[in-house]
Protein backbone atom coordinates (compact mmCIF):
# COMPACT_ATOMS: atom_id res chain seq x y z
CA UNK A 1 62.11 56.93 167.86
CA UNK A 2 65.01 56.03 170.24
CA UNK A 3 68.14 57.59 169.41
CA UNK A 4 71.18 55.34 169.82
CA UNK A 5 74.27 57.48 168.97
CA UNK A 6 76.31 59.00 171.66
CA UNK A 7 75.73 62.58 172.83
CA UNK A 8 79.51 63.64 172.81
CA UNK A 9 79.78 62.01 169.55
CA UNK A 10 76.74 63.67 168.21
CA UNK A 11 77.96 67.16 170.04
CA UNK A 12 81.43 66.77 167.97
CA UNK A 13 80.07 66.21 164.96
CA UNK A 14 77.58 69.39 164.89
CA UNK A 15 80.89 71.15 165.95
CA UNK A 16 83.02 70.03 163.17
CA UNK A 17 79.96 70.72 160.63
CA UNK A 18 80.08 73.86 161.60
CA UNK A 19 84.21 74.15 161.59
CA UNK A 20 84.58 72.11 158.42
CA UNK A 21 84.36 74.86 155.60
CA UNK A 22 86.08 77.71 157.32
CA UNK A 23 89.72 78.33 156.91
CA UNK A 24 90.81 79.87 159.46
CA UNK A 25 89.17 82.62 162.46
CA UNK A 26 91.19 85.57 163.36
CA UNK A 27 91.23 85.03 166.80
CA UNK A 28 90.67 82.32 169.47
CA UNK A 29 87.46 84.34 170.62
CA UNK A 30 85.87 84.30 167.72
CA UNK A 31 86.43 80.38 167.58
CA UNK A 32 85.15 80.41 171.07
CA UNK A 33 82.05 82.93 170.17
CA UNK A 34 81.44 80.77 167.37
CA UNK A 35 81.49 77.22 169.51
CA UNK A 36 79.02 78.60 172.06
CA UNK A 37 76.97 79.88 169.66
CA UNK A 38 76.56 75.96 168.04
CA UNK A 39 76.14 74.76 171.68
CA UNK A 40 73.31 76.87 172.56
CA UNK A 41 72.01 75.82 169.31
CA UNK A 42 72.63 71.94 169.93
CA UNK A 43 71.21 72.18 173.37
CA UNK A 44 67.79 73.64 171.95
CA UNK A 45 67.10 70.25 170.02
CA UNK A 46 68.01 68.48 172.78
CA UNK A 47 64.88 69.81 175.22
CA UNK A 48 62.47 69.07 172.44
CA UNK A 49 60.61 66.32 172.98
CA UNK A 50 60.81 63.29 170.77
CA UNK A 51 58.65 62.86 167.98
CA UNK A 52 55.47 60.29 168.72
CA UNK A 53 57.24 59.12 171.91
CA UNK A 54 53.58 58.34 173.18
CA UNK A 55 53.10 55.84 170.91
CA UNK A 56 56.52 54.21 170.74
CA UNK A 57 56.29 54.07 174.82
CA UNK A 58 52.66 52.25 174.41
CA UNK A 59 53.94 49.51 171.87
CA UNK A 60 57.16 48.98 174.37
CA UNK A 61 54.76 48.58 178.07
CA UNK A 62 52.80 46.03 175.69
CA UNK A 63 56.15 44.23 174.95
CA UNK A 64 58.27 45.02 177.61
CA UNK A 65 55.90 44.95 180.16
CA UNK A 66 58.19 43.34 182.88
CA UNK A 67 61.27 45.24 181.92
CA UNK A 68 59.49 48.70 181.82
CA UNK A 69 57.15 47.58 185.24
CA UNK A 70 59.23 45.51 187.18
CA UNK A 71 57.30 43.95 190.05
């Protein structure tokens, strides 16, 4: 799978997800509290590693050999 949307796009949008149904927060720290929870969150999925990569990198060498390999 190769992902194609930009990170900062993809890190404002999980923000405002999580923004979206609340009202209003009694204080800017709990906004911030709340934000760095996401971001720990967001940055977990981001060190997994990307589902059958292995095979999606073998089909690429075979058809990108010279762009992957350059001599």
């Amino acid at each position: 799978m190769i992902y194609t949307t930009n990170a900062i796009e993809s890190v404002n949008m999980s923000l405002r997800k999580i923004t979206k149904n609340r009202v209003s927060f009694p204080s800017d720290a709990s906004l911030i509290k709340l934000f760095y929870l996401a971001l720990r969150n967001i940055s977990e999925r981001w060190n997994r590693p990307i589902k059958d990569w292995e095979g999606a990198l073998n089909r690429f060498s075979i058809e990108f050999e010279d762009r992957l390999y350059p001599s």
